[in-house]
C-alpha atoms as a PDB file:
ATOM      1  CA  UNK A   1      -9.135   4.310  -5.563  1.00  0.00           C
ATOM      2  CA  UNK A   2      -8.318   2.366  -9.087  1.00  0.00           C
ATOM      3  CA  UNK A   3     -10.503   5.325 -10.829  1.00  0.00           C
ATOM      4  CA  UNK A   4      -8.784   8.357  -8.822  1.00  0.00           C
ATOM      5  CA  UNK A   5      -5.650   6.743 -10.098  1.00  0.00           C
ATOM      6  CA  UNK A   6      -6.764   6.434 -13.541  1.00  0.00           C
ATOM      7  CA  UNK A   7      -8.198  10.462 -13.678  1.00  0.00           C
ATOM      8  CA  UNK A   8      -4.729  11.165 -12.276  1.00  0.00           C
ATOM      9  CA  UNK A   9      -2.763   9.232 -14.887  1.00  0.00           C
ATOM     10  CA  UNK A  10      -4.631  10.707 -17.356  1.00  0.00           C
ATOM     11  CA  UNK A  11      -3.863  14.384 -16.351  1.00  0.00           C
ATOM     12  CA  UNK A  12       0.078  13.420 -15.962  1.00  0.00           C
ATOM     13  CA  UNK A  13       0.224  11.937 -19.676  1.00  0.00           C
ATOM     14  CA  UNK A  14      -1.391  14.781 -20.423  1.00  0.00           C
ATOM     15  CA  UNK A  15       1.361  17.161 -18.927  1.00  0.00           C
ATOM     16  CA  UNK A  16       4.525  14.430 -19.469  1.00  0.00           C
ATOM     17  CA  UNK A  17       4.591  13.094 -23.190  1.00  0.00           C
ATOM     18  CA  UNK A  18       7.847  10.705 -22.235  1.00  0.00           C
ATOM     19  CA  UNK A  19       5.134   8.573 -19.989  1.00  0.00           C
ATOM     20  CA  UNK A  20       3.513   5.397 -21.360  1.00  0.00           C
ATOM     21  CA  UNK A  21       1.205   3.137 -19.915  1.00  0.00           C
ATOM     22  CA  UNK A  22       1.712  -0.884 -19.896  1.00  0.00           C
ATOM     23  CA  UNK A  23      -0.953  -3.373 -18.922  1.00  0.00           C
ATOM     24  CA  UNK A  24      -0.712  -7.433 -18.936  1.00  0.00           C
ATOM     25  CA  UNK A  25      -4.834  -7.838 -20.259  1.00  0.00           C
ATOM     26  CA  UNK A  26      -6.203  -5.539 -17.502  1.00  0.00           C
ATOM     27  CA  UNK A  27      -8.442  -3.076 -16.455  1.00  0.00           C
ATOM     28  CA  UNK A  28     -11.341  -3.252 -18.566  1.00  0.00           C
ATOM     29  CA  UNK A  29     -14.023  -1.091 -17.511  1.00  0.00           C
ATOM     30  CA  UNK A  30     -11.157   0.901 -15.640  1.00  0.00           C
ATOM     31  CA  UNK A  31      -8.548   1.535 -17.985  1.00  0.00           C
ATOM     32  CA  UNK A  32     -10.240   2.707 -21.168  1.00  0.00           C
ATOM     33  CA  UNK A  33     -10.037   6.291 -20.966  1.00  0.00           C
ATOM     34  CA  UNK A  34      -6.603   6.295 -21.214  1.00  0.00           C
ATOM     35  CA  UNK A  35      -6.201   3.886 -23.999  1.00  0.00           C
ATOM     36  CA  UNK A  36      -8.300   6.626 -25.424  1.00  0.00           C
ATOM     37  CA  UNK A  37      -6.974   9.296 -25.067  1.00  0.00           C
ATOM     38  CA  UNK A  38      -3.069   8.136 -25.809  1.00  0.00           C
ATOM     39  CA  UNK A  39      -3.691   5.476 -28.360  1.00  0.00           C
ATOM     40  CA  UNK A  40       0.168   5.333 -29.168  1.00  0.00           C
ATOM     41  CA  UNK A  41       1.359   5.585 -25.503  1.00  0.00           C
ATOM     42  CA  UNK A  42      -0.777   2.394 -24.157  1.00  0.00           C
ATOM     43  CA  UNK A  43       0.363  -0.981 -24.495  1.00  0.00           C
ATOM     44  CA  UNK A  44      -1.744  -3.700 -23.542  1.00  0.00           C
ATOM     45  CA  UNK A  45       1.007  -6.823 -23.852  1.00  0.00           C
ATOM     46  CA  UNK A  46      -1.225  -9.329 -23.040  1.00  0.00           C
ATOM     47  CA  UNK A  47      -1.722 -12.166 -20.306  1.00  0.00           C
ATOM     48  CA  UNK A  48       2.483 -11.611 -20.151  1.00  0.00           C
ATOM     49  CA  UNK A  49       3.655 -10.081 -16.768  1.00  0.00           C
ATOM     50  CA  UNK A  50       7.469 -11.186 -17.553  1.00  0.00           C
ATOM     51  CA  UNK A  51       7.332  -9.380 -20.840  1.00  0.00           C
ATOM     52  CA  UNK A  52       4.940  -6.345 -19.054  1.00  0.00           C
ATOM     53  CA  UNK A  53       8.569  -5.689 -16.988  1.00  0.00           C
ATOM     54  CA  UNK A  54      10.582  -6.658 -19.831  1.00  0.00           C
ATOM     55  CA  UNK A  55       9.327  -4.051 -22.434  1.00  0.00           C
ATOM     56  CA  UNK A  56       9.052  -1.841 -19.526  1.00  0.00           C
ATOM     57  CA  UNK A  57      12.853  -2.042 -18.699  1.00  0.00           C
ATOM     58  CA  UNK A  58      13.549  -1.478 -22.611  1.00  0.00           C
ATOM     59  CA  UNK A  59      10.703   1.399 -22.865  1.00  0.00           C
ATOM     60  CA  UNK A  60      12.861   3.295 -19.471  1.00  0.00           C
ATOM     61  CA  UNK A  61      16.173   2.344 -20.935  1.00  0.00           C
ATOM     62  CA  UNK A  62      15.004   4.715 -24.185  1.00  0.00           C
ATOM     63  CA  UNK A  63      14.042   7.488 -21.887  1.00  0.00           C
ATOM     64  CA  UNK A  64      10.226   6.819 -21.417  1.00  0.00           C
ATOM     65  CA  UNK A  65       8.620   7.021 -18.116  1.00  0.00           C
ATOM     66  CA  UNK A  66       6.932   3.882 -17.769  1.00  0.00           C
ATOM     67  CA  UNK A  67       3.790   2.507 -15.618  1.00  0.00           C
ATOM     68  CA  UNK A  68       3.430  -1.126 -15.573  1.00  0.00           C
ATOM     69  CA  UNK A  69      -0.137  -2.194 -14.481  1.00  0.00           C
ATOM     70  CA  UNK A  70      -2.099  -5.438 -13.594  1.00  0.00           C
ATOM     71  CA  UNK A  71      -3.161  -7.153 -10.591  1.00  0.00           C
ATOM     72  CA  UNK A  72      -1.058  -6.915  -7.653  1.00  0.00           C
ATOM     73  CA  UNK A  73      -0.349 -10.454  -7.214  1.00  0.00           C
ATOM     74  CA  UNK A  74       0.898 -11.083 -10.985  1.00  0.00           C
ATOM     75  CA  UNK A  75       2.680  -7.652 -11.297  1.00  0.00           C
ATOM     76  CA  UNK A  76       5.176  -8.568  -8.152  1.00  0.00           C
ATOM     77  CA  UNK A  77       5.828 -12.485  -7.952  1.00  0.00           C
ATOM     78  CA  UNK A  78       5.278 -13.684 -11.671  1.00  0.00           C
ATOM     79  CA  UNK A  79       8.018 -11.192 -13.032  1.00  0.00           C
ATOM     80  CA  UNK A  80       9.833 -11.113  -9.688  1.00  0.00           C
ATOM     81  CA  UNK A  81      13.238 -11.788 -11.240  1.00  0.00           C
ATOM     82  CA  UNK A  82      12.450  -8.924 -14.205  1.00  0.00           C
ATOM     83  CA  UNK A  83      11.958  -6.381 -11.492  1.00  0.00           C
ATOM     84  CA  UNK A  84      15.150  -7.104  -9.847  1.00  0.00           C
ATOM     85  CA  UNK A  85      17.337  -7.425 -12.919  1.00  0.00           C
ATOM     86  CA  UNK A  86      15.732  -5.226 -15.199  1.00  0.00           C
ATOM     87  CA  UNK A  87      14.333  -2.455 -13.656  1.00  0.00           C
ATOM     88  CA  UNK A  88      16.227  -2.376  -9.957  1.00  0.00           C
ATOM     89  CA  UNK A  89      19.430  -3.178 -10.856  1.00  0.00           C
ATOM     90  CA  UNK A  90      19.586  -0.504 -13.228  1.00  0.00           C
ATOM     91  CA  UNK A  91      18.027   1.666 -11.691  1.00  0.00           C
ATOM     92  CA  UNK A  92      14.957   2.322 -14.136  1.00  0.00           C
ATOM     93  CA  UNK A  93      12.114   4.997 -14.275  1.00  0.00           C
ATOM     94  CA  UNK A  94       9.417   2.134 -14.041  1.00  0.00           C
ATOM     95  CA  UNK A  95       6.505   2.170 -11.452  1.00  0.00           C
ATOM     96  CA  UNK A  96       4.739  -0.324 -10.912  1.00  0.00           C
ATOM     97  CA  UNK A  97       1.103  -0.685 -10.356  1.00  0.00           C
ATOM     98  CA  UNK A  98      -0.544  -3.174  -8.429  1.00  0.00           C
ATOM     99  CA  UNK A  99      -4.203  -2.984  -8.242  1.00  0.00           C
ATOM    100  CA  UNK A 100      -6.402  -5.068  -5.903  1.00  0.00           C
ATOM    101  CA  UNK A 101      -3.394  -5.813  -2.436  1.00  0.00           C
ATOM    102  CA  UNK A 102      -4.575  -7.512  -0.237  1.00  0.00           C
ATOM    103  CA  UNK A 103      -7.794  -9.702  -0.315  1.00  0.00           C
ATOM    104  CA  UNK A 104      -9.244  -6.793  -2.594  1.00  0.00           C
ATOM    105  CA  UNK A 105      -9.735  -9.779  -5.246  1.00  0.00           C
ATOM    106  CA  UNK A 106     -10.987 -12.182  -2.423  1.00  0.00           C
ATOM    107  CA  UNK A 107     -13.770 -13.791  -4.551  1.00  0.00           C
ATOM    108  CA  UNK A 108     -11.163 -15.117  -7.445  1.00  0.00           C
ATOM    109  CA  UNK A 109      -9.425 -17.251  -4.503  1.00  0.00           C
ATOM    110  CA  UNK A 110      -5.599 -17.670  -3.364  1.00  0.00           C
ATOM    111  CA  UNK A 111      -4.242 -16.789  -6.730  1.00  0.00           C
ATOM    112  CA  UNK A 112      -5.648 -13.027  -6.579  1.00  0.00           C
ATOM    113  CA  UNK A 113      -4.658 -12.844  -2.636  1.00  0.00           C
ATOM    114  CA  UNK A 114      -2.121 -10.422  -2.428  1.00  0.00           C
ATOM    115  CA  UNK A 115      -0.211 -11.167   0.786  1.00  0.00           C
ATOM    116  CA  UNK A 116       3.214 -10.641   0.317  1.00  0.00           C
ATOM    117  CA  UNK A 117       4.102  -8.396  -2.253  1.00  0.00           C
ATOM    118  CA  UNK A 118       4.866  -5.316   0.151  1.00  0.00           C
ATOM    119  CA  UNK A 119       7.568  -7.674   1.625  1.00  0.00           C
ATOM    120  CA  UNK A 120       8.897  -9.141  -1.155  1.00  0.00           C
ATOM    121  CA  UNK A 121       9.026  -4.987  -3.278  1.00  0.00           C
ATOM    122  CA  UNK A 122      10.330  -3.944   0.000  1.00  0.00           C
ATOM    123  CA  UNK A 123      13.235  -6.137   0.031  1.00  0.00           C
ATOM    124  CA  UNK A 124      14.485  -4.958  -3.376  1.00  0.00           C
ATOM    125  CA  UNK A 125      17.376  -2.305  -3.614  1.00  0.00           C
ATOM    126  CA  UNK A 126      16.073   1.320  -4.549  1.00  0.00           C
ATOM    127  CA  UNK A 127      12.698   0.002  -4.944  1.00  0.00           C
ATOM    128  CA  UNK A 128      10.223   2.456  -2.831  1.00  0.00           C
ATOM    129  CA  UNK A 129       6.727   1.017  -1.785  1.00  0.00           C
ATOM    130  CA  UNK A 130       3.893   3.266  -1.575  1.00  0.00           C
ATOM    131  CA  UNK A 131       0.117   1.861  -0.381  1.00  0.00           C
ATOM    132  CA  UNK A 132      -2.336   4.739  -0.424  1.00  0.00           C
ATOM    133  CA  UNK A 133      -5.188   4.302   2.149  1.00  0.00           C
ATOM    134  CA  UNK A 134      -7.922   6.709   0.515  1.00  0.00           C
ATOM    135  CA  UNK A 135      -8.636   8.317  -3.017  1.00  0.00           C
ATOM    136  CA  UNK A 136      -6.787  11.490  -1.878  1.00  0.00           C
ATOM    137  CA  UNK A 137      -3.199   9.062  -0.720  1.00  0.00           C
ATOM    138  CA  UNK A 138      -3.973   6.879  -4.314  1.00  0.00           C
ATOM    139  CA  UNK A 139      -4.424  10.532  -6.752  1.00  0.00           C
ATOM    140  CA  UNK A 140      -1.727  12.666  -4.475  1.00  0.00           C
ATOM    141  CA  UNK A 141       1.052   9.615  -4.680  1.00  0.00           C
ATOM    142  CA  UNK A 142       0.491   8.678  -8.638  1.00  0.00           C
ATOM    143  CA  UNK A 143       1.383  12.687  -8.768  1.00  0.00           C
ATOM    144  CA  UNK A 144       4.188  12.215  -6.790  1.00  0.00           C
ATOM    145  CA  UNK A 145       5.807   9.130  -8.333  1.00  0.00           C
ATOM    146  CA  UNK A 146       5.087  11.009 -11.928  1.00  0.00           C
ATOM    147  CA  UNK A 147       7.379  13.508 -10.769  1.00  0.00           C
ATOM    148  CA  UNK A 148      10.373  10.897  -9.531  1.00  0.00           C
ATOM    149  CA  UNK A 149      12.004   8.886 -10.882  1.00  0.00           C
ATOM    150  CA  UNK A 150      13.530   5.420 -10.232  1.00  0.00           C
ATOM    151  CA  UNK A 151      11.425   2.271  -9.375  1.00  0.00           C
ATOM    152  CA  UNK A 152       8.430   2.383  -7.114  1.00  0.00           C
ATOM    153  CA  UNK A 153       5.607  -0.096  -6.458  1.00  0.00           C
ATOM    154  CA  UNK A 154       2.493   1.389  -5.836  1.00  0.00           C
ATOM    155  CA  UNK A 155      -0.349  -0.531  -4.259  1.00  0.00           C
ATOM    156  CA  UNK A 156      -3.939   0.318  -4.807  1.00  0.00           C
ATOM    157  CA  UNK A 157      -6.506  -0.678  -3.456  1.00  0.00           C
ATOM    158  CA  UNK A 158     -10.297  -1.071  -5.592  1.00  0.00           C
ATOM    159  CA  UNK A 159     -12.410   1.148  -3.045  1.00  0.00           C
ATOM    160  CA  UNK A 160     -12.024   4.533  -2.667  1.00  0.00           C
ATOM    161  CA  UNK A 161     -11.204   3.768   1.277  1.00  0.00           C
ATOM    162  CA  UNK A 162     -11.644   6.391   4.190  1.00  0.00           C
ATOM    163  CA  UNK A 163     -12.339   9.982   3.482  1.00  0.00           C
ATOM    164  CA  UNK A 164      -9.732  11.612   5.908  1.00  0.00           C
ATOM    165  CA  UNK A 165      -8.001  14.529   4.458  1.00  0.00           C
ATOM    166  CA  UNK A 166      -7.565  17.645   5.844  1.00  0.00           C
ATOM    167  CA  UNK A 167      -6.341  20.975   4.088  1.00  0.00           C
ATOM    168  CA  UNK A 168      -3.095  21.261   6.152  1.00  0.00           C
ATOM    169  CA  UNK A 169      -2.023  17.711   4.926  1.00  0.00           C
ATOM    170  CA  UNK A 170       0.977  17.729   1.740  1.00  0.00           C
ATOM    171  CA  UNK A 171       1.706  14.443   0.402  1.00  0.00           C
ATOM    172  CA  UNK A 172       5.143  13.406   0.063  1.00  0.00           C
ATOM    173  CA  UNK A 173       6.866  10.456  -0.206  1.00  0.00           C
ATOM    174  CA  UNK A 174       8.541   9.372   3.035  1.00  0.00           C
ATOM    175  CA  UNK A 175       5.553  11.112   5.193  1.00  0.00           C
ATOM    176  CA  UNK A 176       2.299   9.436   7.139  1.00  0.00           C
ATOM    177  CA  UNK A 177      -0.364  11.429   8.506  1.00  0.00           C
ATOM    178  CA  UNK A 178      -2.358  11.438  11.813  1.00  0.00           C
ATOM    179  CA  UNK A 179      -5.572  11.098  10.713  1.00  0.00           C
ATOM    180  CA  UNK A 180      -7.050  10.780  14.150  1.00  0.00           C
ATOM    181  CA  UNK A 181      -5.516  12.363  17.484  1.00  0.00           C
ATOM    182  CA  UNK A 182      -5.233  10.493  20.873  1.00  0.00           C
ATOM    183  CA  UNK A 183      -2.882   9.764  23.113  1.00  0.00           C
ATOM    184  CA  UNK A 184      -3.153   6.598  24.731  1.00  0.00           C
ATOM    185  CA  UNK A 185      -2.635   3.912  21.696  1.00  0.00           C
ATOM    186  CA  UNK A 186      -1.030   4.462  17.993  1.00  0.00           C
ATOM    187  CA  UNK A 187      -2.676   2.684  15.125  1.00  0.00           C
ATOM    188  CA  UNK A 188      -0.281   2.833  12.334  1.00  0.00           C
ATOM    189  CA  UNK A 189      -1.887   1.418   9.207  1.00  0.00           C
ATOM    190  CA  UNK A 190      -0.936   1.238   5.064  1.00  0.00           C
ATOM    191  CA  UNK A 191      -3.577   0.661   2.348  1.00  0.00           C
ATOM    192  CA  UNK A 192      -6.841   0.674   2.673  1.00  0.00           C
ATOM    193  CA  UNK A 193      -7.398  -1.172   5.347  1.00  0.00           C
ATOM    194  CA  UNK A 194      -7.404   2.044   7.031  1.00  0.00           C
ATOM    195  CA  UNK A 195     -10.894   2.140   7.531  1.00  0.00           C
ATOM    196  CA  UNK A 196     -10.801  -1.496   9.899  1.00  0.00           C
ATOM    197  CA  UNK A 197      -8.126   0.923  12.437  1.00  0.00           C
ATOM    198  CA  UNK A 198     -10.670   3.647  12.256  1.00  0.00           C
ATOM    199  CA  UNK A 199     -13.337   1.565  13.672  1.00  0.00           C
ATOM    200  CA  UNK A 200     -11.181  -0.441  15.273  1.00  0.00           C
ATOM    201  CA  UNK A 201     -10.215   3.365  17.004  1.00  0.00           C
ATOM    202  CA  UNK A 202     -13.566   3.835  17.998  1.00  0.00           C
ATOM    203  CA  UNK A 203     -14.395   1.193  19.689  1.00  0.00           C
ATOM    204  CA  UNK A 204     -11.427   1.352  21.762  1.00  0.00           C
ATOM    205  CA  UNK A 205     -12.602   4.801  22.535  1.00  0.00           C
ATOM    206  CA  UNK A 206     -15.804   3.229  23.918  1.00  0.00           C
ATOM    207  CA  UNK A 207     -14.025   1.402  26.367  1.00  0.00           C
ATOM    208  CA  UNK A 208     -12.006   4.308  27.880  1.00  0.00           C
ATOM    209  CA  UNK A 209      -8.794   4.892  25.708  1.00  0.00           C
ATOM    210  CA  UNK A 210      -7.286   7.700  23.997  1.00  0.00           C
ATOM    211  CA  UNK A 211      -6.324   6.688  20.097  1.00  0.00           C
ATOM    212  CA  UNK A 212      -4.860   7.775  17.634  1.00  0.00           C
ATOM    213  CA  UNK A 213      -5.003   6.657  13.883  1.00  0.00           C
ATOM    214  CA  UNK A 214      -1.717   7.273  11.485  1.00  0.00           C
ATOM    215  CA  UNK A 215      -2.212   6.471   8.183  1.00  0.00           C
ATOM    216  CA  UNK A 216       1.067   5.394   6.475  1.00  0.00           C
ATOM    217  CA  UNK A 217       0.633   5.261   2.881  1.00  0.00           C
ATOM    218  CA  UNK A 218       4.955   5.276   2.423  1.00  0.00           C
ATOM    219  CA  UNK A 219       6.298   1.882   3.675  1.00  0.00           C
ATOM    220  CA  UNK A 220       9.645   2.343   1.890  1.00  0.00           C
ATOM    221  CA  UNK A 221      11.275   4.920   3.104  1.00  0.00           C
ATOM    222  CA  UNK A 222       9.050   5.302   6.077  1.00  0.00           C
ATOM    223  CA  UNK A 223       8.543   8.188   8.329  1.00  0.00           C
ATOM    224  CA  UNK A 224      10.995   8.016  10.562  1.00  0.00           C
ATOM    225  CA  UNK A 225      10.529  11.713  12.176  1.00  0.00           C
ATOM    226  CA  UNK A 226       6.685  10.993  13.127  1.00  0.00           C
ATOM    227  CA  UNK A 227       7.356   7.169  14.494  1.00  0.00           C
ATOM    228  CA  UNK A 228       9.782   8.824  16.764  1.00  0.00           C
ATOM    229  CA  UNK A 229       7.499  11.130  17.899  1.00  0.00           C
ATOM    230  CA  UNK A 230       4.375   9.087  18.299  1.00  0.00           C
ATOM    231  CA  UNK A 231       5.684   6.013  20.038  1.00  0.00           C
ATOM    232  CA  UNK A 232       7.333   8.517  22.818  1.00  0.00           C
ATOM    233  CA  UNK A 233       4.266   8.714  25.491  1.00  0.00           C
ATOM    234  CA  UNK A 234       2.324   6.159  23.993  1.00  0.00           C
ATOM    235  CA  UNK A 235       0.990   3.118  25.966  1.00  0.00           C
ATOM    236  CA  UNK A 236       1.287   0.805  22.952  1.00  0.00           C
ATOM    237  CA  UNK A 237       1.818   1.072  19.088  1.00  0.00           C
ATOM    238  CA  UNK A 238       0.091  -1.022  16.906  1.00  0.00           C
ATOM    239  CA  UNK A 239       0.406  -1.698  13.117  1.00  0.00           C
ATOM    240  CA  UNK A 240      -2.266  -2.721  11.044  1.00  0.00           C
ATOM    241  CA  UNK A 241      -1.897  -4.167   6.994  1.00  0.00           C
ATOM    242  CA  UNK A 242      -3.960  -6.135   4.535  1.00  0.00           C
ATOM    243  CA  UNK A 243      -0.856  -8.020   4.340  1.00  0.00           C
ATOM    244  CA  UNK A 244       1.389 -11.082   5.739  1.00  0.00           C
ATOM    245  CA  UNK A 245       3.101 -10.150   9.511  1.00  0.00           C
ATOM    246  CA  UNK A 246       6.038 -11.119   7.822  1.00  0.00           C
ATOM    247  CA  UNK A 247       8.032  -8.260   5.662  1.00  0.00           C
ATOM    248  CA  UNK A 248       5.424  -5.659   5.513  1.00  0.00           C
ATOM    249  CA  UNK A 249       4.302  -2.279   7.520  1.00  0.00           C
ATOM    250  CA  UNK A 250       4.319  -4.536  10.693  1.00  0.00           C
ATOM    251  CA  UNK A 251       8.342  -5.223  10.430  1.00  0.00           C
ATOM    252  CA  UNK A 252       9.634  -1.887   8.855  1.00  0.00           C
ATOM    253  CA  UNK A 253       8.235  -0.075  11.932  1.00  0.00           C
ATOM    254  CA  UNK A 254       9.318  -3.044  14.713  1.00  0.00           C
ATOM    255  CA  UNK A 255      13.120  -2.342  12.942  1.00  0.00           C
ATOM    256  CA  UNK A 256      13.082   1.512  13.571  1.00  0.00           C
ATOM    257  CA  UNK A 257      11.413   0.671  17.154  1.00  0.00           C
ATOM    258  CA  UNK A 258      14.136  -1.489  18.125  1.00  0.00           C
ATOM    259  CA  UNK A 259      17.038   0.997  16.468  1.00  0.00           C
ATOM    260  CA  UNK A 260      15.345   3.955  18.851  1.00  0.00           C
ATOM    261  CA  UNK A 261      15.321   1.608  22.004  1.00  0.00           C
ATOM    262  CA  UNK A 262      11.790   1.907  22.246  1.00  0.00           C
ATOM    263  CA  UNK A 263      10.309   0.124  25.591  1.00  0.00           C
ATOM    264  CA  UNK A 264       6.724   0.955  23.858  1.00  0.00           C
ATOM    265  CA  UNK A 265       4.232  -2.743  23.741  1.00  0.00           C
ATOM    266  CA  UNK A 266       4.044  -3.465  20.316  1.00  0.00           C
ATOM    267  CA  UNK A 267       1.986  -6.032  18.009  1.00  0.00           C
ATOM    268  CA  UNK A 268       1.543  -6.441  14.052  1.00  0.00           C
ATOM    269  CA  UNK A 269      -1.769  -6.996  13.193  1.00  0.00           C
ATOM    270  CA  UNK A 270      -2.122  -8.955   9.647  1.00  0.00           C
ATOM    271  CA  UNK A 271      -2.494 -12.024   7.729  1.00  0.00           C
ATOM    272  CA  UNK A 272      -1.147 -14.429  10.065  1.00  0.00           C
ATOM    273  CA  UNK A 273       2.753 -15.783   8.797  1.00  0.00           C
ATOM    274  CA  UNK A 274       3.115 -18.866   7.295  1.00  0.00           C
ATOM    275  CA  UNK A 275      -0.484 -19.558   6.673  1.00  0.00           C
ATOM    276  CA  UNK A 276      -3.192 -19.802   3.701  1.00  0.00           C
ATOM    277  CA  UNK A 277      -6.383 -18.849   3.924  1.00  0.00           C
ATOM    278  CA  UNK A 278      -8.316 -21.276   1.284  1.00  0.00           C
ATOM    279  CA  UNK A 279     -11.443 -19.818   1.573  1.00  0.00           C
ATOM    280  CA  UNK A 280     -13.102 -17.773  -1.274  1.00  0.00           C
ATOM    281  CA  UNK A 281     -15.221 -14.673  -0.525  1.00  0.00           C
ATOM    282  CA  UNK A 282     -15.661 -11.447  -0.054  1.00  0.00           C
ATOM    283  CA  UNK A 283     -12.768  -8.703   1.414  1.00  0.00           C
ATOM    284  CA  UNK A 284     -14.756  -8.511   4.764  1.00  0.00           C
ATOM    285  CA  UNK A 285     -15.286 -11.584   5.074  1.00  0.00           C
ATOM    286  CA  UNK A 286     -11.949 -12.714   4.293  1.00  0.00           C
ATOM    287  CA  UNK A 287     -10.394 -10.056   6.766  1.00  0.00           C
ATOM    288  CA  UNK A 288     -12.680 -11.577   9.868  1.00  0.00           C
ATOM    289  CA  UNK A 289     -11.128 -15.146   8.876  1.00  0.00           C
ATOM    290  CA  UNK A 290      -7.850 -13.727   9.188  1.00  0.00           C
ATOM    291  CA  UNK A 291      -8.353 -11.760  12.336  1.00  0.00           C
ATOM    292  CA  UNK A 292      -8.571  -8.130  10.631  1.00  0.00           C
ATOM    293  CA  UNK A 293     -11.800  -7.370  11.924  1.00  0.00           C
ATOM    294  CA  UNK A 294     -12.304  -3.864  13.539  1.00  0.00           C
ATOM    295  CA  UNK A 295     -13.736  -5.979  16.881  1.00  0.00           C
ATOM    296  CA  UNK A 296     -11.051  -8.634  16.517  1.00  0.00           C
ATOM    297  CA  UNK A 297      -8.319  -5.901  16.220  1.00  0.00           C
ATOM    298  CA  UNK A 298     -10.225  -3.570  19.169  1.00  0.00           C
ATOM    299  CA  UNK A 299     -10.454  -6.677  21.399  1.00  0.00           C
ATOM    300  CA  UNK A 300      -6.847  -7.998  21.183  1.00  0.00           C
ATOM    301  CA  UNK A 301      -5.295  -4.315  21.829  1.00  0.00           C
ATOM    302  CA  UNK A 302      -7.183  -4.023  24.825  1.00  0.00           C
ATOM    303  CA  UNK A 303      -5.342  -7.436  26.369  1.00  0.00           C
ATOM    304  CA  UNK A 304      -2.348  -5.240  25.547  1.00  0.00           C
ATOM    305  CA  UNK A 305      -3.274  -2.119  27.477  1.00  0.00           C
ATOM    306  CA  UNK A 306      -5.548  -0.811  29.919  1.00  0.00           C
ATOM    307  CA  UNK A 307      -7.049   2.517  29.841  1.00  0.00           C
ATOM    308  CA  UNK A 308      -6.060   5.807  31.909  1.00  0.00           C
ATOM    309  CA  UNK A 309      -8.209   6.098  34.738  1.00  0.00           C
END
């Protein structure tokens, strides 16, 4: 997913001169072809997240569309109070790139655990949050947020995640897609975790229910339209996220449930709230400690509902 972004960045600078690309020290092995191809227009700023935001702010404020990268954990909570100040509060042509949500970085321990940052992005005024689940959601958004402007955060993911997409699907921001068709149970997930609620999907299937899969790659604004539609005859809507129960995918959907009066069953599935996981390994493993398996997931919603007969 980091590479599709980085071919798709490429081809944007390519076609927008006024863009230039900011990293704090990162994304060697990743990042070089564009430091090659726009020596002038990439700034590495060093191990300097508060100044990454900083010069970013100042780079917008001249006209320049600006992309501020690093890992997702330093890009949102060390320059927290940039990103409001700076860049939200005046409304700035930054996006900002967080690579690795989630326990994409599991190995490098709590530090690199990215847990809350769609909560904390959410919460900001005129920030939009965007958390492709595949290569197709992570090249068809960076094209997307090229052509806006304002802030965004953008989540990534290191796989490529879930091949999915089908020709009838048009990315836009504010839209999720129905990557699977049932009728039973909604799985609603963001990122790419998105392959856990596909087998978590099929399993469920074994045991006799109808599901369907929505991949959700907008968090902020959501899809309002197709979470209106979905949760109507459905037995139970679940959410799904690499991310804390607290702030993410999880709440921004139970909100717009309980402003449509929805009497659907509902449950967040994510990091558990309130809680570390101290443990250092890899993403699977670190996704069965918190409960994110496909099985754990598949096993739980089936406590919730029972299939048609």
């Amino acid at each position: 997913m980091r590479n599709d972004f980085v071919r798709q960045m490429i081809i944007e600078m390519k076609r927008n001169p006024s863009i230039y690309f900011l990293t704090a020290d990162l994304g060697f092995n990743a990042l070089e072809p564009i430091e090659k191809a726009f020596p002038k227009r990439f700034i590495n700023v060093g191990i300097s997240e508060q100044h990454l935001i900083g010069m970013a702010a100042g780079l917008a404020l001249e006209g320049k569309k600006v992309v501020a990268y690093s890992i997702a954990s330093f890009a949102t909570m060390r320059p927290y109070e940039m990103i409001r100040d700076d860049v939200c509060y005046h409304d700035l042509d930054v996006t900002i790139v967080g690579v690795g949500g989630g326990f994409n970085y599991g190995a490098a321990g709590v530090t690199h655990h990215t847990i809350e940052d769609i909560a904390i992005m959410r919460a900001l005024p005129g920030m939009r949050v965007v958390a492709p689940g595949y290569s197709w959601e992570a090249r068809e958004a960076t094209k997307e947020l090229m052509r806006k402007k304002g802030p965004f955060y953008l989540r990534l993911g290191k796989s490529p995640g879930v091949a999915y997409e089908k020709k009838n699907f048009s990315f836009a921001l504010g839209k999720g897609f129905v990557v699977r068709e049932g009728k039973d149970i909604v799985l609603i997930s963001t990122g790419n975790i998105l392959d856990c609620a596909l087998e978590s999907a099929k399993l469920l299937e074994e045991t006799g229910h109808s599901v369907s899969v929505v991949s959700m790659p907008s968090v902020k604004p959501l899809d309002s339209e197709l979470i209106r539609r979905i949760q109507k005859n459905a037995k139970g809507v679940f959410t799904i996220e690499e991310h804390s129960t607290s702030g993410g995918l999880g709440t921004a959907v139970k909100e717009m449930l309980w402003d449509l009066e929805s009497k659907v069953k509902f449950h967040a599935f994510g990091f558990p709230a309130d809680t570390f996981i101290r443990d250092v390994g890899s993403r699977d493993y670190l996704l069965e400690k918190a409960g994110l398996s496909a099985q754990a997931i598949a096993q739980k919603i089936a406590t919730y509902v029972r299939p048609r007969v």
